[in-house]
N, C-alpha and C. Protein backbone atom coordinates (compact mmCIF):
# COMPACT_ATOMS: atom_id res chain seq x y z
N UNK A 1 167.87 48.48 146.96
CA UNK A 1 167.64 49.91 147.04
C UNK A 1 168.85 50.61 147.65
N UNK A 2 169.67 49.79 148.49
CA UNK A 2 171.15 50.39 149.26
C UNK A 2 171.64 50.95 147.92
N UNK A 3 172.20 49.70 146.83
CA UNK A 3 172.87 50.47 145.96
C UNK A 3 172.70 51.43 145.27
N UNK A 4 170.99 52.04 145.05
CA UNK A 4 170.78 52.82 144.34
C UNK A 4 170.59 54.22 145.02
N UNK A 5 170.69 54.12 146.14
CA UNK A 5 170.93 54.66 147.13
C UNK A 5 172.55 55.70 147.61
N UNK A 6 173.18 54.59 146.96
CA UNK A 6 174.72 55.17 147.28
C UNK A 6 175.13 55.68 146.32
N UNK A 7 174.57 54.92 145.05
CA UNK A 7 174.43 55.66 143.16
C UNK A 7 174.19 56.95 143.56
N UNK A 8 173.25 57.14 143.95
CA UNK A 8 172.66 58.71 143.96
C UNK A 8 173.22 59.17 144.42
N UNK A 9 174.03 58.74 145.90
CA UNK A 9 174.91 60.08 146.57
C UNK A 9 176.21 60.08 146.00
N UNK A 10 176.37 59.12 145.59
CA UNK A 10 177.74 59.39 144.88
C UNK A 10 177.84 60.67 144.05
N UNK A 11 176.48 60.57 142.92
CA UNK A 11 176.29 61.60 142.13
C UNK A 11 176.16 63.10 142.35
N UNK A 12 175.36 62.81 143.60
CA UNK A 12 175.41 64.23 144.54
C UNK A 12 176.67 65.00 144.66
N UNK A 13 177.58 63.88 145.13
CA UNK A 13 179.10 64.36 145.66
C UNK A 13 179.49 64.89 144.87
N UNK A 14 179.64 63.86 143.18
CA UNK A 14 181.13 63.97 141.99
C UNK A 14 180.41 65.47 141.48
N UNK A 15 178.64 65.77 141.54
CA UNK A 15 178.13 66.85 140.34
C UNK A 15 178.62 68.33 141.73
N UNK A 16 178.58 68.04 142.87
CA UNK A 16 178.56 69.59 143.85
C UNK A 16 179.98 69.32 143.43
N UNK A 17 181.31 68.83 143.29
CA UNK A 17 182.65 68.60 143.27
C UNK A 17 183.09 69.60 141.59
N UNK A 18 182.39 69.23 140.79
CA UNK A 18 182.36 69.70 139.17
C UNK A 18 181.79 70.72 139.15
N UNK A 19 180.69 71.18 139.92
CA UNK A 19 179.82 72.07 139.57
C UNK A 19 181.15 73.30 140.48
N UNK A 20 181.63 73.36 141.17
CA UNK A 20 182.28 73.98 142.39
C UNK A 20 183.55 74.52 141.43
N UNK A 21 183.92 73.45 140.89
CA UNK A 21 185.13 73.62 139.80
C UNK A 21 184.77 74.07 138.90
N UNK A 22 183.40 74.15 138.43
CA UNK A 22 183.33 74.69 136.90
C UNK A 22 183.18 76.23 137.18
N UNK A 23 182.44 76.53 138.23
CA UNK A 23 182.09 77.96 138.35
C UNK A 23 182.83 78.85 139.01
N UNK A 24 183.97 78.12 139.86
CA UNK A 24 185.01 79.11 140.53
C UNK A 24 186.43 79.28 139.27
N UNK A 25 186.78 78.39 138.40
CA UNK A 25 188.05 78.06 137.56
C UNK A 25 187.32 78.25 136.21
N UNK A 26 186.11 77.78 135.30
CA UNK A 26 185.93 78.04 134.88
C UNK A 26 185.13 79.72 133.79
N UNK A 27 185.15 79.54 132.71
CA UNK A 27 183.83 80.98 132.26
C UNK A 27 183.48 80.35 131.56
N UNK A 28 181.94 80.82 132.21
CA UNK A 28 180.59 79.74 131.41
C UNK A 28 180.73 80.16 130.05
N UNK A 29 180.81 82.02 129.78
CA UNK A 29 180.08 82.43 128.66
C UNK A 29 181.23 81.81 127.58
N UNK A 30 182.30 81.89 127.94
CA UNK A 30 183.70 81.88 126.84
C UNK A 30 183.41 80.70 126.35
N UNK A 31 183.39 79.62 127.23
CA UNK A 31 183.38 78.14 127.18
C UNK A 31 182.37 77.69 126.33
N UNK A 32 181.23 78.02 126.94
CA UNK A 32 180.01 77.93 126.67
C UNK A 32 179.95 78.26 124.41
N UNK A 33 180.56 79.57 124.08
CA UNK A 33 180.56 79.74 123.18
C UNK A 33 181.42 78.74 122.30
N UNK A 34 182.41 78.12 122.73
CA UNK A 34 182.82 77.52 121.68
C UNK A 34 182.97 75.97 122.00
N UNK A 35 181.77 75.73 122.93
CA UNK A 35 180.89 74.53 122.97
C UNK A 35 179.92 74.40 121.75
N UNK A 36 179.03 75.53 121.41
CA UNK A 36 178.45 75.80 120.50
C UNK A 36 178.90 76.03 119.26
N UNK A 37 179.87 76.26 119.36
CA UNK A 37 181.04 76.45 118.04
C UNK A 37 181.39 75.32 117.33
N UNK A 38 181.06 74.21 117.65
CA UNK A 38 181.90 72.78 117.65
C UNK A 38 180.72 72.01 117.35
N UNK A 39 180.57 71.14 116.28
CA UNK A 39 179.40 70.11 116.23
C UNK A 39 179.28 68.98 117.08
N UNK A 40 180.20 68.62 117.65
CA UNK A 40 180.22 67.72 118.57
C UNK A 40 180.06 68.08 119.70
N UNK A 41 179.76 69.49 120.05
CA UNK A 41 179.66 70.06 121.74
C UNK A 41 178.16 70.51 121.27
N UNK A 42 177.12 70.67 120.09
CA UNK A 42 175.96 70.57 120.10
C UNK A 42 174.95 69.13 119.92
N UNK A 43 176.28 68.40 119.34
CA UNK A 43 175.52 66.75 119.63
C UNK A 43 175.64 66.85 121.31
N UNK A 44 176.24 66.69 121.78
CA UNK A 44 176.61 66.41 123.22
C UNK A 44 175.23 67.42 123.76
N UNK A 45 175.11 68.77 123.72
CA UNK A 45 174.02 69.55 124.71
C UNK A 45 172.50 69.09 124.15
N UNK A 46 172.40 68.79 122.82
CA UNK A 46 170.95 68.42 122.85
C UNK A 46 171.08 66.45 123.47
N UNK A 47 171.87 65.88 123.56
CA UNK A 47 172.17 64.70 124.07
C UNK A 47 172.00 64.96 125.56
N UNK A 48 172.36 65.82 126.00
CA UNK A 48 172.34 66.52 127.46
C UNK A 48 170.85 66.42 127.91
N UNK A 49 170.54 67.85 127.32
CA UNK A 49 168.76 68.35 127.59
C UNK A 49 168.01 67.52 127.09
N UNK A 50 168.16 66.18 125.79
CA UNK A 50 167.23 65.23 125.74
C UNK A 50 167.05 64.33 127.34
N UNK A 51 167.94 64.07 127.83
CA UNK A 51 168.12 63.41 129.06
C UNK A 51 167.62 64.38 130.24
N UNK A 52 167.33 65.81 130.13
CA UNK A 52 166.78 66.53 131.03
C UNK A 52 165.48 66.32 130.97
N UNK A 53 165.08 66.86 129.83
CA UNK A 53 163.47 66.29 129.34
C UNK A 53 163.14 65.18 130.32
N UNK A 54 163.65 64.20 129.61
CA UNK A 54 163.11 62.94 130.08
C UNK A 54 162.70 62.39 131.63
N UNK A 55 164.01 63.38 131.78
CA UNK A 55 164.16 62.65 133.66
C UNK A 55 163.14 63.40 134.21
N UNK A 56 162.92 65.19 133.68
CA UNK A 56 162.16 65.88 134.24
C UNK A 56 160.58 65.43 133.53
N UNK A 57 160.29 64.44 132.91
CA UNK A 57 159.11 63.94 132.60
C UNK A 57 158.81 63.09 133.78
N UNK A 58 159.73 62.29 134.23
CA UNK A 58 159.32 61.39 135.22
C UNK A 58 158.99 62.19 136.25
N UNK A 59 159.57 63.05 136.85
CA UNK A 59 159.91 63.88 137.79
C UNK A 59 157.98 64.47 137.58
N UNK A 60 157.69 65.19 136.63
CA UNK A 60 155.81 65.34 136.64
C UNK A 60 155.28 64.71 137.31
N UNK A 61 155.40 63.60 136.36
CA UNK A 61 154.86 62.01 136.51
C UNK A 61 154.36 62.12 137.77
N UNK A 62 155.49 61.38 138.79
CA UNK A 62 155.44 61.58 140.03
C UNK A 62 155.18 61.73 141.15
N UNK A 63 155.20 63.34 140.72
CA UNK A 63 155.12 64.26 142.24
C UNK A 63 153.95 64.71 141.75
N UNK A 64 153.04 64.37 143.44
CA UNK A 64 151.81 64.99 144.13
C UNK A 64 151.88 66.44 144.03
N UNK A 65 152.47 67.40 143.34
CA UNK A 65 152.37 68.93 143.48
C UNK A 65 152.80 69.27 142.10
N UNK A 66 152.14 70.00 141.60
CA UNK A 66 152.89 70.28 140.06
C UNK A 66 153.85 71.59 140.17
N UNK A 67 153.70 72.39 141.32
CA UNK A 67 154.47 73.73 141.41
C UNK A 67 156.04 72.91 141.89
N UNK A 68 155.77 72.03 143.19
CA UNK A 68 157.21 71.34 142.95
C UNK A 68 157.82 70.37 142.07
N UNK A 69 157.09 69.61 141.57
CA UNK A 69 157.52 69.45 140.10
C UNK A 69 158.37 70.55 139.20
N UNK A 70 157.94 71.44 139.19
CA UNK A 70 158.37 72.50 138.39
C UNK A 70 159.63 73.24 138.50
N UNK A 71 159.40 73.05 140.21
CA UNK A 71 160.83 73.63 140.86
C UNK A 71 161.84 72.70 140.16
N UNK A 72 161.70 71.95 140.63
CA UNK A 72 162.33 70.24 140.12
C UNK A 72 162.87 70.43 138.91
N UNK A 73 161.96 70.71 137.89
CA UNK A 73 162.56 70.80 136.40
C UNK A 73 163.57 71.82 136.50
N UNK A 74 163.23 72.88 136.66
CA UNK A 74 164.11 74.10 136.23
C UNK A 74 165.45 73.67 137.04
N UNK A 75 165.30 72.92 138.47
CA UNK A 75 166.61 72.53 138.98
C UNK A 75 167.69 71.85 138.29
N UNK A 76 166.65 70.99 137.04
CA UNK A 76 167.36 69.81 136.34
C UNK A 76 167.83 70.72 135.01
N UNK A 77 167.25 71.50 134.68
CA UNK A 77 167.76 72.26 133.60
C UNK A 77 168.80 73.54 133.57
N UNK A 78 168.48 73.91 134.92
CA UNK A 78 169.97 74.75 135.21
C UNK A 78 171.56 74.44 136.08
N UNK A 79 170.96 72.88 136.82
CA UNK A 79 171.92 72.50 137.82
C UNK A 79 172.21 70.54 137.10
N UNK A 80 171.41 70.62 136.35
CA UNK A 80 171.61 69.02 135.81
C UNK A 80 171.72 68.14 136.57
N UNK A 81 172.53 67.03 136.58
CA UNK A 81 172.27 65.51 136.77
C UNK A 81 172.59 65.78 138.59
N UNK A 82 172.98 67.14 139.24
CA UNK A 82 173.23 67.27 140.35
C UNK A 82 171.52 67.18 140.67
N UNK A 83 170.97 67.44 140.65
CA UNK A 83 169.39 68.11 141.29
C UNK A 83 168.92 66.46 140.72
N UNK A 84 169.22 65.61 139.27
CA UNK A 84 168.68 64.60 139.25
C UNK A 84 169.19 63.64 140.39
N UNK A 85 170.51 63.56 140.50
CA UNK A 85 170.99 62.47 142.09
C UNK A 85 169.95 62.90 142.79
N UNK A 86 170.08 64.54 143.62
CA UNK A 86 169.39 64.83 144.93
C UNK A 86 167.90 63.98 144.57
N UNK A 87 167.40 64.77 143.80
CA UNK A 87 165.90 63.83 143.56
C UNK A 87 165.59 62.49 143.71
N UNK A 88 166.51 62.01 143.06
CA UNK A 88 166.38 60.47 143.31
C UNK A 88 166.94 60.04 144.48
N UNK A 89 167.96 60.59 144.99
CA UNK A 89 168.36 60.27 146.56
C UNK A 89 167.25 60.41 147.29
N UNK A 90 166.28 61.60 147.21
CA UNK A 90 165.03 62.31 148.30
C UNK A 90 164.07 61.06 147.90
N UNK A 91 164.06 60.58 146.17
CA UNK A 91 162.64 59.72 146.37
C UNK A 91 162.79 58.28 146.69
N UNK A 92 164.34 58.05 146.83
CA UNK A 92 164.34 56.31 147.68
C UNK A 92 164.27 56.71 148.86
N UNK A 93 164.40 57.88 149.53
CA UNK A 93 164.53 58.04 150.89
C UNK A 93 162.88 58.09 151.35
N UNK A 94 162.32 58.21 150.58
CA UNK A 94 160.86 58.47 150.93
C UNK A 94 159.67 57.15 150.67
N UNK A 95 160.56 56.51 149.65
CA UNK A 95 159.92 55.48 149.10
C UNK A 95 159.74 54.29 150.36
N UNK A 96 160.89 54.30 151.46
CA UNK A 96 160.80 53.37 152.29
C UNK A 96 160.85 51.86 151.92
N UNK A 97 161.79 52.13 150.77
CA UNK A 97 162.07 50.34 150.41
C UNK A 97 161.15 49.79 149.33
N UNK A 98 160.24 50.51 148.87
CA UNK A 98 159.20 50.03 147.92
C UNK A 98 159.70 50.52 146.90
N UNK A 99 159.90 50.23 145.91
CA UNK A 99 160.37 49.98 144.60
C UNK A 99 158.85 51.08 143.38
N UNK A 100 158.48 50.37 144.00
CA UNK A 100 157.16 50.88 142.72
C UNK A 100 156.36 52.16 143.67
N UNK A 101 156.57 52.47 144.56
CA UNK A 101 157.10 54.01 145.33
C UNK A 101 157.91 54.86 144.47
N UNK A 102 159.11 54.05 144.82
CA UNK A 102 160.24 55.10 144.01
C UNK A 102 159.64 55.39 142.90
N UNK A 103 159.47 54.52 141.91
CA UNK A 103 159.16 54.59 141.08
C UNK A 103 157.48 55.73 140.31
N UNK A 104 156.75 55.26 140.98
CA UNK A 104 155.64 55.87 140.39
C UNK A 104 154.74 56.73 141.62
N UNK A 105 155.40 57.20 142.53
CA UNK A 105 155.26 58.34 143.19
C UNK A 105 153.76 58.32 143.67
N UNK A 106 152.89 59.52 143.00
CA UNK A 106 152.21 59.13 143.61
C UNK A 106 150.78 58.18 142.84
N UNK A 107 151.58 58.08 141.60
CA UNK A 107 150.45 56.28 141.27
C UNK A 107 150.30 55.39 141.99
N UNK A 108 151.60 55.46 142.85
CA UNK A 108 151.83 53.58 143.83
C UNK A 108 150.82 53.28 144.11
């Protein structure tokens, strides 16, 4: 669980590091448009948000509250794989070493 542990904060770090750079140096809208412009920058965003879906399916799954669940999603769909690290950093931290904790929240 250490390593998956340090996985996650790593992710925390590299996505607040990118996210910091994209929004002070970058423009979403310019960029953004000829991301969409490009067939390979719309394989890539539904490749993206399929992986949002998903994670934010588990993320339901989960959590004992469906309103924070929810928070949760929209975090994952406007802040991406940053809000997925934090999450998964918050649910080994909570899990206390149990595996099928982390995992299935509050099924365990």
């Amino acid at each position: 669980m250490k390593i998956a542990k340090i996985i996650s904060f790593l992710g925390i770090i590299a996505m607040t590091g990118v996210l910091i750079y994209g929004f002070t140096v970058g423009d979403f809208l310019a960029e953004g448009s000829q991301l969409l412009a490009m067939p390979w920058g719309i394989v890539s965003l539904v490749d993206l948000y399929t992986g949002f879906i998903l994670f934010s399916m588990w993320i339901i799954y989960r959590e004992k509250s469906l309103p924070v669940a929810i928070v949760w999603t929209v975090a994952m769909m406007t802040l991406g794989f940053f809000a997925g690290a934090l999450y998964s950093f918050l649910a080994l931290q909570a899990s206390n070493g149990d595996w099928r904790k982390f995992w299935l929240g509050k099924h365990a």
